[in-house]
C-alpha atoms as a PDB file:
ATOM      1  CA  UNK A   1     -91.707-114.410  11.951  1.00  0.00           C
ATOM      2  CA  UNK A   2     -89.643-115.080  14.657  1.00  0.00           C
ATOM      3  CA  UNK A   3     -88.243-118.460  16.066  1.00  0.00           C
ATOM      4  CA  UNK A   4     -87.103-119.003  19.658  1.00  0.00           C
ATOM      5  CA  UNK A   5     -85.132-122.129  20.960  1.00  0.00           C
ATOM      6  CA  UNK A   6     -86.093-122.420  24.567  1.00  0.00           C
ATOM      7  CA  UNK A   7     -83.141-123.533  26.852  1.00  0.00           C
ATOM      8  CA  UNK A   8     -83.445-127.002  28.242  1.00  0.00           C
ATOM      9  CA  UNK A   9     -86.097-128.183  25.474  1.00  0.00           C
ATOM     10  CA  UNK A  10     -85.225-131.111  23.154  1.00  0.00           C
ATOM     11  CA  UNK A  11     -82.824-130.368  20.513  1.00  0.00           C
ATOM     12  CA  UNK A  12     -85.176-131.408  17.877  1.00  0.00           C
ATOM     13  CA  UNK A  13     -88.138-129.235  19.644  1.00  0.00           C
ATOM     14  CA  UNK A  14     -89.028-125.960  17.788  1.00  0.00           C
ATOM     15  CA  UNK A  15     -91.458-123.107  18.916  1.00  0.00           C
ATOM     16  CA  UNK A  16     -92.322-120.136  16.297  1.00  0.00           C
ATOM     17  CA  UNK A  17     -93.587-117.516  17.803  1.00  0.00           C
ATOM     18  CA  UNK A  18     -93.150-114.244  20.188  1.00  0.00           C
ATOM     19  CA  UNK A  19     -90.090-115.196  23.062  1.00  0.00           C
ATOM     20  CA  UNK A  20     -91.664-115.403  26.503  1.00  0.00           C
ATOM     21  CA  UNK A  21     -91.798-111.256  28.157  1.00  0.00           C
ATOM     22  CA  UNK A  22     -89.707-112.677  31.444  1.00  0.00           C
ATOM     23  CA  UNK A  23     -86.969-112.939  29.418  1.00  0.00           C
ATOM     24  CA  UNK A  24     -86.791-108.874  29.447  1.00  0.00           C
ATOM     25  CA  UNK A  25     -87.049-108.538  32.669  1.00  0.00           C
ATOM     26  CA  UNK A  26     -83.798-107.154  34.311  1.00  0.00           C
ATOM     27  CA  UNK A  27     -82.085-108.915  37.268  1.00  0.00           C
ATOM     28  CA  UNK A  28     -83.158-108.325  40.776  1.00  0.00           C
ATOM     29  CA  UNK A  29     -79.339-106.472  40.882  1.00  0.00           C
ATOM     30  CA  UNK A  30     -79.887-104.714  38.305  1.00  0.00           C
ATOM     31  CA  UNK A  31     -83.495-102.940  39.063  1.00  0.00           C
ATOM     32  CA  UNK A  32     -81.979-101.940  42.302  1.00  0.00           C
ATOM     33  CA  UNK A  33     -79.865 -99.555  40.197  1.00  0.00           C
ATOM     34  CA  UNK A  34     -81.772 -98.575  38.081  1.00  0.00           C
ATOM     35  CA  UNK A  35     -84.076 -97.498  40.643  1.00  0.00           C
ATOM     36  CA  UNK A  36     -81.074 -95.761  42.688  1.00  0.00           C
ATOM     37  CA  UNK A  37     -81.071 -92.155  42.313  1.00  0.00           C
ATOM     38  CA  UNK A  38     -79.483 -90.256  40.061  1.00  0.00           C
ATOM     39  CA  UNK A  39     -76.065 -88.622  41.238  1.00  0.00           C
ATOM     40  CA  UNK A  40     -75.827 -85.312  39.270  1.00  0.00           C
ATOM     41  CA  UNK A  41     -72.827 -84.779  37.082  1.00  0.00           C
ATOM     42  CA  UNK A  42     -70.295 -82.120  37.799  1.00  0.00           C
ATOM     43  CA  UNK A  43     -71.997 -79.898  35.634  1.00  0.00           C
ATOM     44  CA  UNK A  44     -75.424 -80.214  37.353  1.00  0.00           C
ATOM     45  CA  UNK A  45     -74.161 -79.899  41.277  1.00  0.00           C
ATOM     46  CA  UNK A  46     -72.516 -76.860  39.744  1.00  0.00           C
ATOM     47  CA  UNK A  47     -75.211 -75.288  38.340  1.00  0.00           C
ATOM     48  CA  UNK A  48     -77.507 -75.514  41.471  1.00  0.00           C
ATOM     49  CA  UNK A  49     -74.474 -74.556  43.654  1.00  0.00           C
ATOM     50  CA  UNK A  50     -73.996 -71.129  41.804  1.00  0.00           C
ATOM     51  CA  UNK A  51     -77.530 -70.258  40.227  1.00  0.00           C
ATOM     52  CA  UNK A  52     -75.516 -70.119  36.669  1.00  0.00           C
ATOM     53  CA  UNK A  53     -73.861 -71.886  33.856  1.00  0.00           C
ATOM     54  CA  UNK A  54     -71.792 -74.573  35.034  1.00  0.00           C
ATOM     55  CA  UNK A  55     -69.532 -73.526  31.761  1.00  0.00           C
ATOM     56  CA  UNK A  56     -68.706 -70.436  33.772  1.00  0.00           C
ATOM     57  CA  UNK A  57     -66.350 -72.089  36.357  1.00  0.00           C
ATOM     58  CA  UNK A  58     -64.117 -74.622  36.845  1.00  0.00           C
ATOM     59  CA  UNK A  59     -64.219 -76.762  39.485  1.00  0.00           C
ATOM     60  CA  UNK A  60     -60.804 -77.170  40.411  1.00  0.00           C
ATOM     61  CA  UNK A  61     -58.497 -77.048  43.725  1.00  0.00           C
ATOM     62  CA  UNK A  62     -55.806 -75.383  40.972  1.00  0.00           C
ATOM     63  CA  UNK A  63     -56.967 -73.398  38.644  1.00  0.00           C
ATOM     64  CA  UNK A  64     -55.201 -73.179  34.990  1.00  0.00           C
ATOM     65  CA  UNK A  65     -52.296 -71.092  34.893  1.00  0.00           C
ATOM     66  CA  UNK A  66     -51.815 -67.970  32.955  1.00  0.00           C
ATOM     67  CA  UNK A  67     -48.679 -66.334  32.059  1.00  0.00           C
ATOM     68  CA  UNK A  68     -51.025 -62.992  32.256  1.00  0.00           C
ATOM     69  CA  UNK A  69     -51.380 -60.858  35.619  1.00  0.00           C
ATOM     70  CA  UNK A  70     -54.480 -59.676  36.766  1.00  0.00           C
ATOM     71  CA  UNK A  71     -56.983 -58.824  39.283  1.00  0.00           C
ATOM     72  CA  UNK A  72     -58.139 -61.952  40.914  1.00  0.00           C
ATOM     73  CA  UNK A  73     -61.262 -61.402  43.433  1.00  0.00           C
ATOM     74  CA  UNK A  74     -61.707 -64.641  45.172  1.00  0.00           C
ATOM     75  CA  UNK A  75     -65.142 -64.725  46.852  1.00  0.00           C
ATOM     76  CA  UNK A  76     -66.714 -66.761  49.224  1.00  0.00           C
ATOM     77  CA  UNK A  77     -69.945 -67.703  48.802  1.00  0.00           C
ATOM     78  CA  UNK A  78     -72.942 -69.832  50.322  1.00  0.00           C
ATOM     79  CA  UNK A  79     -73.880 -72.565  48.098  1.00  0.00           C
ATOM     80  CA  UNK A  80     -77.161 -72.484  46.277  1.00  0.00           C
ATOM     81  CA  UNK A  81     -77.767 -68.446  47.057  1.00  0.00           C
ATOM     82  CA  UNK A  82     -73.977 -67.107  45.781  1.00  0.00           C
ATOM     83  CA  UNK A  83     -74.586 -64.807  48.631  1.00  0.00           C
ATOM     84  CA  UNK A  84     -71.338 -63.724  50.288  1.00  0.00           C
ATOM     85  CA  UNK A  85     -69.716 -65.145  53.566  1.00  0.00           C
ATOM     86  CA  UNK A  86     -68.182 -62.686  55.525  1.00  0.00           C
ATOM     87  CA  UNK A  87     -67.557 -64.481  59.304  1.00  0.00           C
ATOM     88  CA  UNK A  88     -65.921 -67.372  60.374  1.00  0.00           C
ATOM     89  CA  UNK A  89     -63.355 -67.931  57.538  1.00  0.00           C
ATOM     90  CA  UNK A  90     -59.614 -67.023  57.430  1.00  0.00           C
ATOM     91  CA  UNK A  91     -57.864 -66.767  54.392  1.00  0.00           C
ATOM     92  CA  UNK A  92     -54.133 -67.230  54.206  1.00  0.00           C
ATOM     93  CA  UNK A  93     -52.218 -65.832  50.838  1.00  0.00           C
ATOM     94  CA  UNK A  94     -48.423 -66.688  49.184  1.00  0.00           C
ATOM     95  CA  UNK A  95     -47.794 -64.946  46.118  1.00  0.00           C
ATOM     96  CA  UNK A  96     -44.220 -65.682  46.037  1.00  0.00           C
ATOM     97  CA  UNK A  97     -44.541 -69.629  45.802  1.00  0.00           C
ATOM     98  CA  UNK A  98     -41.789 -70.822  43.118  1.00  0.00           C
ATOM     99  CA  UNK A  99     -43.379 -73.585  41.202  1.00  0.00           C
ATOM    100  CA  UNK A 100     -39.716 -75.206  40.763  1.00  0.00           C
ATOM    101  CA  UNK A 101     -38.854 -74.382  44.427  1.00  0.00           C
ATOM    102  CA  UNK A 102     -41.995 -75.192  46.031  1.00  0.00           C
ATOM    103  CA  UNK A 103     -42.074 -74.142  49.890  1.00  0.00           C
ATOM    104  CA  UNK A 104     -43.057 -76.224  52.876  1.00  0.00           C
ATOM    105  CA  UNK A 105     -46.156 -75.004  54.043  1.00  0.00           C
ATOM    106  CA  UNK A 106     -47.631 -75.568  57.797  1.00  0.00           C
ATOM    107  CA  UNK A 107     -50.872 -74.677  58.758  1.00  0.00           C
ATOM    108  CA  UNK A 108     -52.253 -75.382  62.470  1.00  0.00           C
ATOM    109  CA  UNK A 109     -55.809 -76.332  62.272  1.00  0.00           C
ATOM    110  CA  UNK A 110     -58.340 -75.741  65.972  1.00  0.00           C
ATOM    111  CA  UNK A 111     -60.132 -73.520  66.523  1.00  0.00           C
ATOM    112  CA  UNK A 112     -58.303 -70.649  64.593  1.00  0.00           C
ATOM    113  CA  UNK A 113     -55.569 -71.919  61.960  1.00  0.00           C
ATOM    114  CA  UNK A 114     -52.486 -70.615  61.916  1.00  0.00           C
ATOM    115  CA  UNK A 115     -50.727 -70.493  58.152  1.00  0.00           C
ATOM    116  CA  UNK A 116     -46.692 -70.484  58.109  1.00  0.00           C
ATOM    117  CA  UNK A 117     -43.684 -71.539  55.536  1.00  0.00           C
ATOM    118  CA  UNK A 118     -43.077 -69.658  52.083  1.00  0.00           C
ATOM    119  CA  UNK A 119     -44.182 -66.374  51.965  1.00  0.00           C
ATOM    120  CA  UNK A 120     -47.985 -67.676  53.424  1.00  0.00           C
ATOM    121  CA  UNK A 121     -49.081 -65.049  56.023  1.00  0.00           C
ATOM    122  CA  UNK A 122     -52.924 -64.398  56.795  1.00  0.00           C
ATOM    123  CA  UNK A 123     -54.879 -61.801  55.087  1.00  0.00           C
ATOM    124  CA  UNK A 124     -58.427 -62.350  56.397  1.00  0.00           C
ATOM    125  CA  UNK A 125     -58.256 -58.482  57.300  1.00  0.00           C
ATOM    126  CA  UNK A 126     -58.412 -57.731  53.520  1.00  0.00           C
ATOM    127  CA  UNK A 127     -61.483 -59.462  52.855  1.00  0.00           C
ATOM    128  CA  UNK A 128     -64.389 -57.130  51.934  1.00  0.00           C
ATOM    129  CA  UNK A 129     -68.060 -58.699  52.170  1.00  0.00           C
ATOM    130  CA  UNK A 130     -66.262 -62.182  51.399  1.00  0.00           C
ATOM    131  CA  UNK A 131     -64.414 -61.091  48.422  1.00  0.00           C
ATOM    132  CA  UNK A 132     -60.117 -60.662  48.453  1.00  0.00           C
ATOM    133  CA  UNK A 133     -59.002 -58.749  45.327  1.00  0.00           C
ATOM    134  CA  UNK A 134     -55.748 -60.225  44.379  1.00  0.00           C
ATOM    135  CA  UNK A 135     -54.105 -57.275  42.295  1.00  0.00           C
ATOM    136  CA  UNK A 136     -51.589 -58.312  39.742  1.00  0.00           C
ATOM    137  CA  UNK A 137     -51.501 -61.638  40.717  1.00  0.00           C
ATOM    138  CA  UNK A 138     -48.690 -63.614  39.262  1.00  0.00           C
ATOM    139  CA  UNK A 139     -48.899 -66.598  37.247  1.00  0.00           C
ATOM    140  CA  UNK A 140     -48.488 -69.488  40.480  1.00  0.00           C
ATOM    141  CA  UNK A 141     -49.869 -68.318  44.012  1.00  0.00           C
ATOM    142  CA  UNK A 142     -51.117 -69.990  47.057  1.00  0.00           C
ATOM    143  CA  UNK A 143     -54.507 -69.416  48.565  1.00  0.00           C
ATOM    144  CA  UNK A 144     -55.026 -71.267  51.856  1.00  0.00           C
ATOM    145  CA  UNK A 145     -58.641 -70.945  53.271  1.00  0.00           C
ATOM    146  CA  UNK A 146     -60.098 -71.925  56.597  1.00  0.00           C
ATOM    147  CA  UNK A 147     -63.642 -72.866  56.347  1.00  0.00           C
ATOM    148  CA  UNK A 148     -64.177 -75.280  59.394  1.00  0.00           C
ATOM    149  CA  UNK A 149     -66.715 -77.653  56.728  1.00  0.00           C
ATOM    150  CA  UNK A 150     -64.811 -77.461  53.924  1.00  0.00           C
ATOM    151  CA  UNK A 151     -67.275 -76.819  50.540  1.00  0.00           C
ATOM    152  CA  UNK A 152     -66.323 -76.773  46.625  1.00  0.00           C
ATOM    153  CA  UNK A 153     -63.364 -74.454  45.205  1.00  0.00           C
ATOM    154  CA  UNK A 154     -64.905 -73.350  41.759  1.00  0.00           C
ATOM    155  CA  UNK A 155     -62.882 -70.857  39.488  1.00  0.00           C
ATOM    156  CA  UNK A 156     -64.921 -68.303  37.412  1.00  0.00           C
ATOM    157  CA  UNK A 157     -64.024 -68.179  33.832  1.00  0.00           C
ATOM    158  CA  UNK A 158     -66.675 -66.259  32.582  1.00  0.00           C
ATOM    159  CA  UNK A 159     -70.091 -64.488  33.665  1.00  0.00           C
ATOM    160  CA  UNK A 160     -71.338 -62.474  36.120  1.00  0.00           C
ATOM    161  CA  UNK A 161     -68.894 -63.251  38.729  1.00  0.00           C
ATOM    162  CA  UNK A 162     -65.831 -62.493  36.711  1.00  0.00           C
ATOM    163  CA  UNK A 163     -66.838 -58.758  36.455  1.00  0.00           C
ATOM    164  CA  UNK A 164     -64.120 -57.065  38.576  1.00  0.00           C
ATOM    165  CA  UNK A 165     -66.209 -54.238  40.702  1.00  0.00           C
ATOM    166  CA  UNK A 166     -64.324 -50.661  40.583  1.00  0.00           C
ATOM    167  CA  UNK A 167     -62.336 -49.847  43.722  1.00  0.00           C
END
């Protein structure tokens, strides 16, 4: 059984019995977002950005460090179809940056960027169907990257993109 003291009734005034429904009804503010659409989490954009396992990258203007060299193959890829972009992009490079010495860099945006300061120069004439194979790269680097729009920087951890191709 189930008692309900009404608001505004008499003090002494008791009604047993179920609570009126309108009492669960959410607030005008409230329905409004709940009706609002969902914004996918980080995990979900990723997922329909790459076709994959969001677990596989990190989404991440700086990746983690790693006191380990290796091959690095940064590609650049259309959202949704992973399918390489080959035109239109230039890609500027520093593998000498000093993380405790950190350079001034200078880049000239219009309609082609220019990249100077630190050891940045341009490398857009290494890039081979989209993809720049950094070999050996060292713990810190700088990767600069004109896209005109802009887009998501995701590092692969793991998966099918992390395979490095033979030269």
């Amino acid at each position: 059984m189930r008692r309900t003291f009404l608001a505004g009734a008499p003090r002494k005034q008791l009604k047993i019995g179920p609570p009126p429904a309108a009492i669960f009804d959410l607030p005008a503010s409230c329905k409004a977002a709940a009706d609002a659409p969902k914004v996918p989490t980080e995990a979900e954009r990723i997922a329909a950005e790459t076709g994959g396992n969001a677990a596989d990258f990190v989404n991440t203007i700086t990746a983690p460090p790693s006191r380990n060299t290796c091959t690095v193959l940064f590609r650049i890829v259309r959202a949704g179809t992973m399918q390489p972009i080959a035109t239109g992009i230039q890609v500027a490079l520093d593998v000498t940056y000093d993380v405790d010495h950190p350079p001034h860099y200078v880049v000239g945006l219009g309609d082609h960027a220019t990249f100077a300061g630190g050891g940045l120069h341009e490398v857009t004439s290494q890039l081979q169907n989209g993809v720049l194979r950094i070999d050996t790269a060292p713990q810190y680097f700088t990767l600069d990257v004109f896209l005109g729009k802009g887009g998501d920087w995701l590092w692969v951890k793991s998966g099918k993109f992390s395979t490095v191709p033979p030269r």
